[in-house]
N, C-alpha and C. Protein backbone atom coordinates (compact mmCIF):
# COMPACT_ATOMS: atom_id res chain seq x y z
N UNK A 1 -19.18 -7.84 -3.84
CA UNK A 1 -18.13 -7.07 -3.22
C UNK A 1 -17.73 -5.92 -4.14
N UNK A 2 -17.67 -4.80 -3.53
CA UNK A 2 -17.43 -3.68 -4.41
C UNK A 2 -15.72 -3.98 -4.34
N UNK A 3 -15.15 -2.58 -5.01
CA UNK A 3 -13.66 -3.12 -5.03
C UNK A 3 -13.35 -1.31 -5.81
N UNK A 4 -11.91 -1.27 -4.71
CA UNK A 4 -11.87 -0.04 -4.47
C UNK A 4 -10.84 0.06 -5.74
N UNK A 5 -10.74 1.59 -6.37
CA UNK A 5 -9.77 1.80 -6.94
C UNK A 5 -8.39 1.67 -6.63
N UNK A 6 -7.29 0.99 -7.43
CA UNK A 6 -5.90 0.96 -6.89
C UNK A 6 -5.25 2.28 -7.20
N UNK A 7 -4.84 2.79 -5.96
CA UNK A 7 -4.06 4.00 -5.36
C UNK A 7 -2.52 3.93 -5.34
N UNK A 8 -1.48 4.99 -5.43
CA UNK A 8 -0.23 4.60 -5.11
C UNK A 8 0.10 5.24 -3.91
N UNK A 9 0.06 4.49 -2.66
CA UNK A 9 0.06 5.14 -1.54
C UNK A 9 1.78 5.26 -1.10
N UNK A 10 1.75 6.35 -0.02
CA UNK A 10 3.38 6.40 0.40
C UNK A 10 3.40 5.71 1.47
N UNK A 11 4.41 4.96 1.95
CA UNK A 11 4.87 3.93 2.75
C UNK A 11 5.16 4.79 3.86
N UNK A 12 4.21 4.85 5.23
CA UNK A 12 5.07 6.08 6.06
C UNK A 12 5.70 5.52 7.32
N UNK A 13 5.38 4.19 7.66
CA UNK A 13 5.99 2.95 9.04
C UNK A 13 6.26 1.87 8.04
N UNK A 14 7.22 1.08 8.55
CA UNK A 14 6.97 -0.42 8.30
C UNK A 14 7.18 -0.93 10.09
N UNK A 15 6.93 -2.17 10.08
CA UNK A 15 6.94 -3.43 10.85
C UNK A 15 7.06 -4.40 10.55
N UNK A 16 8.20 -4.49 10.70
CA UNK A 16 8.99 -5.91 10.29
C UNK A 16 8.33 -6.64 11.28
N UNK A 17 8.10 -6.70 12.33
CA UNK A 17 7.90 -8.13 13.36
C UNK A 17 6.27 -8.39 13.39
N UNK A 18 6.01 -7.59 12.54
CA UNK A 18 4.23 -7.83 12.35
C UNK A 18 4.02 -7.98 10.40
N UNK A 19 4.89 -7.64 9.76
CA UNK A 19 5.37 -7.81 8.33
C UNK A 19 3.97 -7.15 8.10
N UNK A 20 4.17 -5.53 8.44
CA UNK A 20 2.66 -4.53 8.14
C UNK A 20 3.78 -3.14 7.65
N UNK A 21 3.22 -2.52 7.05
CA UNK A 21 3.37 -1.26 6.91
C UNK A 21 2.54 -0.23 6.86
N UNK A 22 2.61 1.30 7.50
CA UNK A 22 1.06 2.17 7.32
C UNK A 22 1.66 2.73 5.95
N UNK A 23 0.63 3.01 5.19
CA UNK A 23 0.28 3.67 4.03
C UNK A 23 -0.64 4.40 3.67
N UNK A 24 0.25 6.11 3.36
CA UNK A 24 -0.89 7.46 3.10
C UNK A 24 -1.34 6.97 1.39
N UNK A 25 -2.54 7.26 1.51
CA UNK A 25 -3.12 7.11 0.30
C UNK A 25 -3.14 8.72 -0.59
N UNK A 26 -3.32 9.10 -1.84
CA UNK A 26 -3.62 10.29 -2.31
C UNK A 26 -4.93 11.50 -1.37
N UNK A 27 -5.81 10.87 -0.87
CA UNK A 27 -6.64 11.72 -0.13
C UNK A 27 -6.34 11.77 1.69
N UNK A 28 -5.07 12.00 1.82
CA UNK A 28 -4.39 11.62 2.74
C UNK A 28 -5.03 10.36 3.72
N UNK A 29 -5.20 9.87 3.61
CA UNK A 29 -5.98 8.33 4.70
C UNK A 29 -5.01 7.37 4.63
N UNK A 30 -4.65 6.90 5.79
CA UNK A 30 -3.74 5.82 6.19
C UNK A 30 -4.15 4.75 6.66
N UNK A 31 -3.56 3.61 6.42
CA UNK A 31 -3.90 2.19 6.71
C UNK A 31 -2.84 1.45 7.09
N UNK A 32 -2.81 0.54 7.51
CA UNK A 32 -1.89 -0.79 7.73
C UNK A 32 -2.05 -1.68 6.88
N UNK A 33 -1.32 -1.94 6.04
CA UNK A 33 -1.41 -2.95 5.15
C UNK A 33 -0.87 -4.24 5.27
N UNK A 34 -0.76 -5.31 5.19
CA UNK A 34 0.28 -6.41 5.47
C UNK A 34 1.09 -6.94 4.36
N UNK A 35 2.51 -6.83 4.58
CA UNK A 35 2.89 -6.85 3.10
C UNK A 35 2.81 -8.15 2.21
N UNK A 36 1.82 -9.02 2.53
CA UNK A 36 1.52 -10.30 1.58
C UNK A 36 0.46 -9.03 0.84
N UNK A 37 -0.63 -8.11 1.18
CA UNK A 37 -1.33 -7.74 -0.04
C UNK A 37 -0.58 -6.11 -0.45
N UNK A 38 0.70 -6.30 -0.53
CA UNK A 38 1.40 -4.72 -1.23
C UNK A 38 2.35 -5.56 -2.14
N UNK A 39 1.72 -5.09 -3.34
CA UNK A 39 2.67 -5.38 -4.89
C UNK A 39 3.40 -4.10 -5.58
N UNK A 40 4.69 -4.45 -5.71
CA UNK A 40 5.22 -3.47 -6.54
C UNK A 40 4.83 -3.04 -7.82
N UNK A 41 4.91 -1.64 -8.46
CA UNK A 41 4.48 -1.37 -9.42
C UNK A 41 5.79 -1.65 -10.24
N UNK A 42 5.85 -1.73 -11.54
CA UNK A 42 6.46 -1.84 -13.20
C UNK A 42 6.54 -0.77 -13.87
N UNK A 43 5.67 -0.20 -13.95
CA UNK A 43 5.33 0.31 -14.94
C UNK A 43 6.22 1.98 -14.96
N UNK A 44 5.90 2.15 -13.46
CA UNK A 44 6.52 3.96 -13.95
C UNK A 44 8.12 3.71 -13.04
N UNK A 45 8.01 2.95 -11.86
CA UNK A 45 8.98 3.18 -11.09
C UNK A 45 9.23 2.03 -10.35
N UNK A 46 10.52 1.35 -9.93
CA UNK A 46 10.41 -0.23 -9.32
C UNK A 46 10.12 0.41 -8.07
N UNK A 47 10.12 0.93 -7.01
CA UNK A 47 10.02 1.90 -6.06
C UNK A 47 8.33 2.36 -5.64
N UNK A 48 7.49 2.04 -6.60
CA UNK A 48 6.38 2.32 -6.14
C UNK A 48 5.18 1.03 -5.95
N UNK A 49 4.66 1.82 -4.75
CA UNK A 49 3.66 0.80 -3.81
C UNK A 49 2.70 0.51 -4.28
N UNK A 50 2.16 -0.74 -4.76
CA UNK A 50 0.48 -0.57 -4.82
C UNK A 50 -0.10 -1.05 -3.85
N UNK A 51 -0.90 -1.28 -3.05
CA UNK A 51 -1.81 -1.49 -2.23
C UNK A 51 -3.32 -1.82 -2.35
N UNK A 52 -3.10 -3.36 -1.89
CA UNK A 52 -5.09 -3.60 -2.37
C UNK A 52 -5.52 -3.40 -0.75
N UNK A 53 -7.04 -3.09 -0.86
CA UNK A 53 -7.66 -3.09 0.28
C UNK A 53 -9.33 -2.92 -0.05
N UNK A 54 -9.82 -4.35 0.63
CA UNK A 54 -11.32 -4.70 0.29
C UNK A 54 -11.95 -4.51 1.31
């Protein structure tokens, strides 16, 4: 399994009744993520998204 670089994408929907949110990535591309795989970042800002996607 390859495995993509982690991106800090912007949060642009959520859905609470589906517990998804879409997220623009840096090369503008959007996804739905589900928020069991979106972890907060530490490091620069409590406020920022990380997002895995395999």
């Amino acid at each position: 399994m390859v495995k993509k670089p982690l991106h800090a994408p912007m949060c642009l929907k959520i859905d609470e009744n589906h517990q998804k949110c879409l997220l623009r990535y840096e090369d503008r591309s959007e996804y739905w993520s589900l928020f069991k795989d979106i972890h907060r970042g530490t490091v620069a800002c409590q406020h920022t998204l990380f997002a895995l996607h395999f």
